[in-house]
N, C-alpha and C. Protein backbone atom coordinates (compact mmCIF):
# COMPACT_ATOMS: atom_id res chain seq x y z
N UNK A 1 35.23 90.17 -10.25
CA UNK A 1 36.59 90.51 -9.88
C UNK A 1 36.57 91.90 -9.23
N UNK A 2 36.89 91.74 -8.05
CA UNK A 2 37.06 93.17 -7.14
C UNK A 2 38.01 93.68 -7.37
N UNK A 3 38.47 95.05 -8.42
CA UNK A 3 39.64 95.17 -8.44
C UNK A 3 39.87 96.74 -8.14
N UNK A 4 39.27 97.08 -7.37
CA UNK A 4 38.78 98.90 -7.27
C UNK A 4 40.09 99.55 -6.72
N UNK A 5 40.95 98.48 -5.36
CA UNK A 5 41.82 99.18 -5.21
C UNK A 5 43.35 99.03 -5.41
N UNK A 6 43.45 98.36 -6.45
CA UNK A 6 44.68 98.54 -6.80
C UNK A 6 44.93 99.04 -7.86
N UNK A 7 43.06 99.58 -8.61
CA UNK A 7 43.24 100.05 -10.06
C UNK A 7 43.74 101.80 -9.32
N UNK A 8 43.85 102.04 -8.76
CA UNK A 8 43.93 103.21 -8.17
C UNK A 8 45.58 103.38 -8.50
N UNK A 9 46.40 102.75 -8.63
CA UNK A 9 47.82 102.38 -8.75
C UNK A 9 47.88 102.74 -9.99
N UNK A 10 46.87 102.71 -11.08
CA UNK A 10 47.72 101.96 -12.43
C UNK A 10 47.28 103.80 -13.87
N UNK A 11 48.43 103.78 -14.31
CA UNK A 11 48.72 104.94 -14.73
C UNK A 11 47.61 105.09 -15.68
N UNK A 12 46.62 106.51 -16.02
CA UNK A 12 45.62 106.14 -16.90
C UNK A 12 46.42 107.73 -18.21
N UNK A 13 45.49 107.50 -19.39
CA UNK A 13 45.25 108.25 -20.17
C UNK A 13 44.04 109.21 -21.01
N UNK A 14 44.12 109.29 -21.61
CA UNK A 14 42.97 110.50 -22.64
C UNK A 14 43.63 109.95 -24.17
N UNK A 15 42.31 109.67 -24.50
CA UNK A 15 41.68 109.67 -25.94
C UNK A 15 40.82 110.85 -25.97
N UNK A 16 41.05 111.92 -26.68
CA UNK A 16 40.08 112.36 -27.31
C UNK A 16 39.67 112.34 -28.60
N UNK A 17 38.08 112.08 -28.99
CA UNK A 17 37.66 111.73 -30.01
C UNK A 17 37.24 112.62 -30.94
N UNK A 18 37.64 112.20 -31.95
CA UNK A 18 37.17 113.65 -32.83
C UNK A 18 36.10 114.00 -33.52
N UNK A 19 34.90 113.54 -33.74
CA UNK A 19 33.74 113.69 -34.14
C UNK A 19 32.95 114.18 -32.77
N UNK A 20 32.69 113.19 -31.64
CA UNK A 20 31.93 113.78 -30.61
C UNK A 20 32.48 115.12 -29.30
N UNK A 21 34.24 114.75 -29.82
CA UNK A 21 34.98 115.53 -28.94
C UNK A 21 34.71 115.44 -27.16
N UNK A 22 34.68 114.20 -27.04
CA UNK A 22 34.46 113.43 -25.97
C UNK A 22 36.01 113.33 -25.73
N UNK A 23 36.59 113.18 -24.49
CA UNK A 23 37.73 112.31 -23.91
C UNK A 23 37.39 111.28 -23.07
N UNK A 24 37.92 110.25 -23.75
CA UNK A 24 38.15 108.81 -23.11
C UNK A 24 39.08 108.43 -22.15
N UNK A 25 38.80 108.41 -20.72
CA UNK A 25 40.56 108.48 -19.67
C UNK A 25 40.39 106.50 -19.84
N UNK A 26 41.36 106.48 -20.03
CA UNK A 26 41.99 104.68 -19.73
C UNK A 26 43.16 104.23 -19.03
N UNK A 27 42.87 102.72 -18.65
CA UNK A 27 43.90 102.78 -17.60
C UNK A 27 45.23 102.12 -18.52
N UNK A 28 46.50 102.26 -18.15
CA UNK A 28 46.89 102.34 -19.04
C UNK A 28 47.68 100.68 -19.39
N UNK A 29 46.74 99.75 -18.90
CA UNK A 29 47.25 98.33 -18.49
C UNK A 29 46.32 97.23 -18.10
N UNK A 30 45.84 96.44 -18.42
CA UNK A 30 45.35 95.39 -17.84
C UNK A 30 46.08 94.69 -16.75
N UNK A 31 45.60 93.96 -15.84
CA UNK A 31 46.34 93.67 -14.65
C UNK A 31 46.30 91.95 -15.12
N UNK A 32 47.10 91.00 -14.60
CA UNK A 32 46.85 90.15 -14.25
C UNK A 32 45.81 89.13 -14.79
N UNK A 33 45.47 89.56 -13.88
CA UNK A 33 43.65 88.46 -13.34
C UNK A 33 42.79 89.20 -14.39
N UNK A 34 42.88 90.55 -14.83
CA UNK A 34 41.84 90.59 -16.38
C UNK A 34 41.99 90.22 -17.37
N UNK A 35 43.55 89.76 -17.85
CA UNK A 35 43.92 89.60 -18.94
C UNK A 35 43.99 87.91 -18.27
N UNK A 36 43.75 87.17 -17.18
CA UNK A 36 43.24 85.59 -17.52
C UNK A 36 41.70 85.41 -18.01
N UNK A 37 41.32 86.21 -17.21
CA UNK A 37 39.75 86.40 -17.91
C UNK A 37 39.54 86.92 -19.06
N UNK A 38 39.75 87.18 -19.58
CA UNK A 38 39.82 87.42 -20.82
C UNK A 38 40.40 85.91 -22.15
N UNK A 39 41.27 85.73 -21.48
CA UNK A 39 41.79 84.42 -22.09
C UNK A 39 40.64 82.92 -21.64
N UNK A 40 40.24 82.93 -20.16
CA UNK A 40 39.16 82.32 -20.56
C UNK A 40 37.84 82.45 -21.12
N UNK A 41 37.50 83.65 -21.29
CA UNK A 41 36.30 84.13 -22.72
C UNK A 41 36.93 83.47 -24.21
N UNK A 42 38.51 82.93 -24.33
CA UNK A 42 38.84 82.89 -25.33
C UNK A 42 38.83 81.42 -25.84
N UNK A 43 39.43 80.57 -24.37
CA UNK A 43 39.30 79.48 -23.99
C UNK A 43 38.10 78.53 -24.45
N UNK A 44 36.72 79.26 -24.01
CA UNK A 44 35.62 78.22 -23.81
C UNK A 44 35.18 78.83 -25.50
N UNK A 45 35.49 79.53 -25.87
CA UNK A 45 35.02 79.93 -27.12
C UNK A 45 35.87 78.92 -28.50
N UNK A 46 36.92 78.31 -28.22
CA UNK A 46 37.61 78.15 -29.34
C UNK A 46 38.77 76.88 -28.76
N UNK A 47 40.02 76.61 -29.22
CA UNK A 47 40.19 75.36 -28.65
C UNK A 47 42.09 75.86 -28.84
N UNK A 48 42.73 75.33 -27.90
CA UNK A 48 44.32 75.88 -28.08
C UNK A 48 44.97 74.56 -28.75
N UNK A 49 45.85 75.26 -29.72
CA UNK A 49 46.96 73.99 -30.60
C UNK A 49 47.58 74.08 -29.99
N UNK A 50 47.81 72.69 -29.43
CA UNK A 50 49.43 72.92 -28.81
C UNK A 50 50.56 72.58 -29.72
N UNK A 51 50.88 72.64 -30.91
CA UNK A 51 51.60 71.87 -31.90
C UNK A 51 52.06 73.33 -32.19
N UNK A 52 50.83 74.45 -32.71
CA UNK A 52 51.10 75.69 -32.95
C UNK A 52 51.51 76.96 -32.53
N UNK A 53 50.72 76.31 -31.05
CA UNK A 53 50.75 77.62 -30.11
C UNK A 53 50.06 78.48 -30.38
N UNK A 54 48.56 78.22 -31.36
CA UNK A 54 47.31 79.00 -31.38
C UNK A 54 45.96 78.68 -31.09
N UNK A 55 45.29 79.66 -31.44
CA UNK A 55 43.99 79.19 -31.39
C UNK A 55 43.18 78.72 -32.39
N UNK A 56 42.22 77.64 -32.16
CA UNK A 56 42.00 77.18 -33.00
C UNK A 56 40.50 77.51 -33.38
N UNK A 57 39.25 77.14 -34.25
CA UNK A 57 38.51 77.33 -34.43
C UNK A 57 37.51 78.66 -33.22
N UNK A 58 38.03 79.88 -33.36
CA UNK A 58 38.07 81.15 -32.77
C UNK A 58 36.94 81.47 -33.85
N UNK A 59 35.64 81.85 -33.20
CA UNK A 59 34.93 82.90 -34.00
C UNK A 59 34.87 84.18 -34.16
N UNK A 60 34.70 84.91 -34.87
CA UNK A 60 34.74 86.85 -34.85
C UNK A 60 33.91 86.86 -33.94
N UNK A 61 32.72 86.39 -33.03
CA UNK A 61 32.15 86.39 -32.52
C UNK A 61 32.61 86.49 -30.91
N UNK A 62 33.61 85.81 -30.80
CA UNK A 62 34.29 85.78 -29.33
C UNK A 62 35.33 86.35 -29.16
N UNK A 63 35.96 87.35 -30.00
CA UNK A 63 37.22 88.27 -30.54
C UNK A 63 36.15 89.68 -30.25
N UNK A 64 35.26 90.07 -30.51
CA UNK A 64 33.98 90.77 -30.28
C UNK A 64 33.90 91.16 -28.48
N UNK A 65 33.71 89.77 -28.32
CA UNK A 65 33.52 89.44 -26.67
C UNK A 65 34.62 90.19 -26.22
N UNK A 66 36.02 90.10 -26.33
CA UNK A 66 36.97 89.71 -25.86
C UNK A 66 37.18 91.39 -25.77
N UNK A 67 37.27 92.31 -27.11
CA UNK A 67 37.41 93.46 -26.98
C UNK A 67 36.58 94.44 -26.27
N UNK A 68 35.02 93.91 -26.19
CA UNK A 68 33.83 94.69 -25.20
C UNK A 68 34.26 94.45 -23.69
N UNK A 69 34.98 93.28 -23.39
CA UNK A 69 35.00 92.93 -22.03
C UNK A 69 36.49 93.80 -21.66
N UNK A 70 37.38 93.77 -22.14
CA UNK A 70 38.74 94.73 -22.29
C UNK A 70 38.15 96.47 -22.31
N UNK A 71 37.15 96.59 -22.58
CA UNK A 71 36.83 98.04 -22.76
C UNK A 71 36.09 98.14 -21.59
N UNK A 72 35.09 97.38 -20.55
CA UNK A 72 34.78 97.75 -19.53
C UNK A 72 35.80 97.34 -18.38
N UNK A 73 37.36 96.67 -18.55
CA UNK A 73 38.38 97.24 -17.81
C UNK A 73 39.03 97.86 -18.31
N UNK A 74 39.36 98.26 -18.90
CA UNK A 74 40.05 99.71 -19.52
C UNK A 74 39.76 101.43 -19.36
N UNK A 75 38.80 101.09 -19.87
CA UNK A 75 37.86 102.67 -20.17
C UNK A 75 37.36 103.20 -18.31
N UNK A 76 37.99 103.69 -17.76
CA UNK A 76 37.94 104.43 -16.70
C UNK A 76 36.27 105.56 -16.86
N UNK A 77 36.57 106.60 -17.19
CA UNK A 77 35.23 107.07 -17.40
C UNK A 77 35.37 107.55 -19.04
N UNK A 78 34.20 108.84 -18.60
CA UNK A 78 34.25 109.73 -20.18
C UNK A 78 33.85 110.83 -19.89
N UNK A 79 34.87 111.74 -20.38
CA UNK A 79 34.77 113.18 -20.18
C UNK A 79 33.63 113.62 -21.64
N UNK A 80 32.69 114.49 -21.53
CA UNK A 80 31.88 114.63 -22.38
C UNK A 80 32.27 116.15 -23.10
N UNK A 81 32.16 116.15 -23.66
CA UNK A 81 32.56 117.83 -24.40
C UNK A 81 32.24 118.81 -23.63
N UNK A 82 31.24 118.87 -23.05
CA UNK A 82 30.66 119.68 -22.28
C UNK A 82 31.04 119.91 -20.66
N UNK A 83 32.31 118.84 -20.84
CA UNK A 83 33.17 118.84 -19.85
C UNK A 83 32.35 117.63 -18.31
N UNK A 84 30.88 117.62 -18.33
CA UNK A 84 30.74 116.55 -17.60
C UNK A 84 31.66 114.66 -17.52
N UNK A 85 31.58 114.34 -16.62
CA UNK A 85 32.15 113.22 -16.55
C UNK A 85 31.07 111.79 -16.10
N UNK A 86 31.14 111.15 -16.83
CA UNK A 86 30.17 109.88 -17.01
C UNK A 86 30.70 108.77 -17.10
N UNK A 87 30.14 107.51 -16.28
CA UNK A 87 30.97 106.55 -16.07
C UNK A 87 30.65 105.94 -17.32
N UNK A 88 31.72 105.11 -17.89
CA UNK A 88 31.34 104.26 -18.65
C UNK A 88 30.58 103.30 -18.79
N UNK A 89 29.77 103.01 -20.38
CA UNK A 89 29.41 101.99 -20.63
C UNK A 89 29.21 101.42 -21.26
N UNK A 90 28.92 99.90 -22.33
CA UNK A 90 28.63 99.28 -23.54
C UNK A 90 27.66 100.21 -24.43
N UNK A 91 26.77 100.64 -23.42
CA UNK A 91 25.76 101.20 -24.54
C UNK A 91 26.28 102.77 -25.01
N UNK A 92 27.01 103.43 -24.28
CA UNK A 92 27.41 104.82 -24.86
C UNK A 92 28.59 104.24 -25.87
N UNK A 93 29.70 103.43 -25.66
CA UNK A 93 30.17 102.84 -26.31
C UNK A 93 29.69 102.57 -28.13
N UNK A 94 28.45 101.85 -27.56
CA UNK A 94 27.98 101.29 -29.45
C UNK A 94 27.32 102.73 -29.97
N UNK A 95 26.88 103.44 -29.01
CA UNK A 95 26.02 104.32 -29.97
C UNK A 95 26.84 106.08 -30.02
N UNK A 96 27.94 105.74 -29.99
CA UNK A 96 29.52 106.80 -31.00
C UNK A 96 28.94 106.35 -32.55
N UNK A 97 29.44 107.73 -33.15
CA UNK A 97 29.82 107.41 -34.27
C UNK A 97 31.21 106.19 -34.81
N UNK A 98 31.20 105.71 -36.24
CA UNK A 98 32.25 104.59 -36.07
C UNK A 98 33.59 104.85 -36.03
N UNK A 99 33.71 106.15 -36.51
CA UNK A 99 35.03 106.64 -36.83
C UNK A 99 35.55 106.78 -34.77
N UNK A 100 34.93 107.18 -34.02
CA UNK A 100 35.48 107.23 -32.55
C UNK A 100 35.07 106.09 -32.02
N UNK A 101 34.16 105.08 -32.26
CA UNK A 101 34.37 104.27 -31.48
C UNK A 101 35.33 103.02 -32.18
N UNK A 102 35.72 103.16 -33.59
CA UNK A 102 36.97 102.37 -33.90
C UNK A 102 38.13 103.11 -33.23
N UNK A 103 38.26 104.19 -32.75
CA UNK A 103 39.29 104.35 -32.45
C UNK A 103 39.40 104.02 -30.86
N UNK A 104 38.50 103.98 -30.22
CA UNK A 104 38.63 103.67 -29.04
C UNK A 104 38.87 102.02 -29.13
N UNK A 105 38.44 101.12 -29.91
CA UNK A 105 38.75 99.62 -29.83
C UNK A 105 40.49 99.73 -30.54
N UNK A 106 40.81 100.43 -31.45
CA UNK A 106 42.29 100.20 -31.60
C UNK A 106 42.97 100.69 -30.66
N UNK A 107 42.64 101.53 -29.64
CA UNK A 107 43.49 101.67 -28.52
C UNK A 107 43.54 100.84 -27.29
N UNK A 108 42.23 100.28 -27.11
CA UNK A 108 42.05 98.97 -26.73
C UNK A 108 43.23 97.47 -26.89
N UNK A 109 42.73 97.46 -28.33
CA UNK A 109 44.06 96.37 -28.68
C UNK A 109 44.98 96.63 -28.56
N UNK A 110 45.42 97.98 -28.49
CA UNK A 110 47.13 98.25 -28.56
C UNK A 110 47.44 97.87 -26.94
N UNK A 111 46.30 98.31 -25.82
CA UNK A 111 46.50 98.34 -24.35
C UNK A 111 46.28 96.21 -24.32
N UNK A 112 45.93 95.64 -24.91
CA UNK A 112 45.31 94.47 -24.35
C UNK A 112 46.63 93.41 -24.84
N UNK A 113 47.96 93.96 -26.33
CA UNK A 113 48.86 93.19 -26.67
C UNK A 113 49.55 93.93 -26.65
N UNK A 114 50.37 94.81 -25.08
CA UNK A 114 51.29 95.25 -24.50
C UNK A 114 52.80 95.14 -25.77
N UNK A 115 53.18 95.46 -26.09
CA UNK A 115 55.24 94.94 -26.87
C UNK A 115 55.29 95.43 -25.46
N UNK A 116 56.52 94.37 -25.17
CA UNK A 116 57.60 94.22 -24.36
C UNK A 116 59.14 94.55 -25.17
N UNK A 117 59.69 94.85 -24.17
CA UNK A 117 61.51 95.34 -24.29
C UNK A 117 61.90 94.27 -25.54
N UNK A 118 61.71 93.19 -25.31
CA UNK A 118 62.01 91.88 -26.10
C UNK A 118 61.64 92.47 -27.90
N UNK A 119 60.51 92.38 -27.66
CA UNK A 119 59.72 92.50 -29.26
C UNK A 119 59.68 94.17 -29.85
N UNK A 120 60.41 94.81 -28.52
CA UNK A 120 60.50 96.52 -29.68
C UNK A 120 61.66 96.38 -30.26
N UNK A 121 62.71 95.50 -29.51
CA UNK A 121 63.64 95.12 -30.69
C UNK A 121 64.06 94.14 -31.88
């Protein structure tokens, strides 16, 4: 998915982490076409109820998938303490301590299941 220039559009942020004191810039939205891809990582992994309107036999295993693949569209770069800037990746990712890199996946989920106007009320 070529999506270089319209991510240029989309409003980003800062996480900073508090053990490595790294900042995390993110964008502040999934577009579209990442969040179908993402649903088909979810798709071939598990099976949709239509009775329920869920998913069905879903492993932690593809919920895993789903949040690593959301973090290499999300996570813009990484500002390093030392003030250098480094593009992101899975492997700087796993090898944070857990306390910052859980916090970078709960900001993740919060960016990947948007509330709408509807559901803040």
């Amino acid at each position: 998915m070529n999506d270089v220039n319209t991510r240029s559009e989309v409003p980003l942020s800062e996480l900073e982490l508090p053990k490595t004191g790294a900042k995390v810039v993110l964008y502040e939205y999934l577009t579209i076409g990442q969040s179908r891809e993402l649903q088909r990582i979810l798709m071939a992994k598990g099976s949709f109820n239509v009775e329920t309107s869920k998913m069905d036999n879903l492993s932690t295993e593809a919920i895993l998938e789903v949040q690593d693949k959301a973090a290499e569209f999300l996570v813009k770069e990484v500002k390093t303490k030392a003030g250098e800037t480094i593009p992101f990746s899975q492997d700087w990712l796993y090898n944070l301590p857990i306390e910052d890199g859980n916090l970078i996946y709960n900001r993740i989920t919060e960016l990947m299941n948007p509330r709408t106007e509807q559901t803040k009320n």
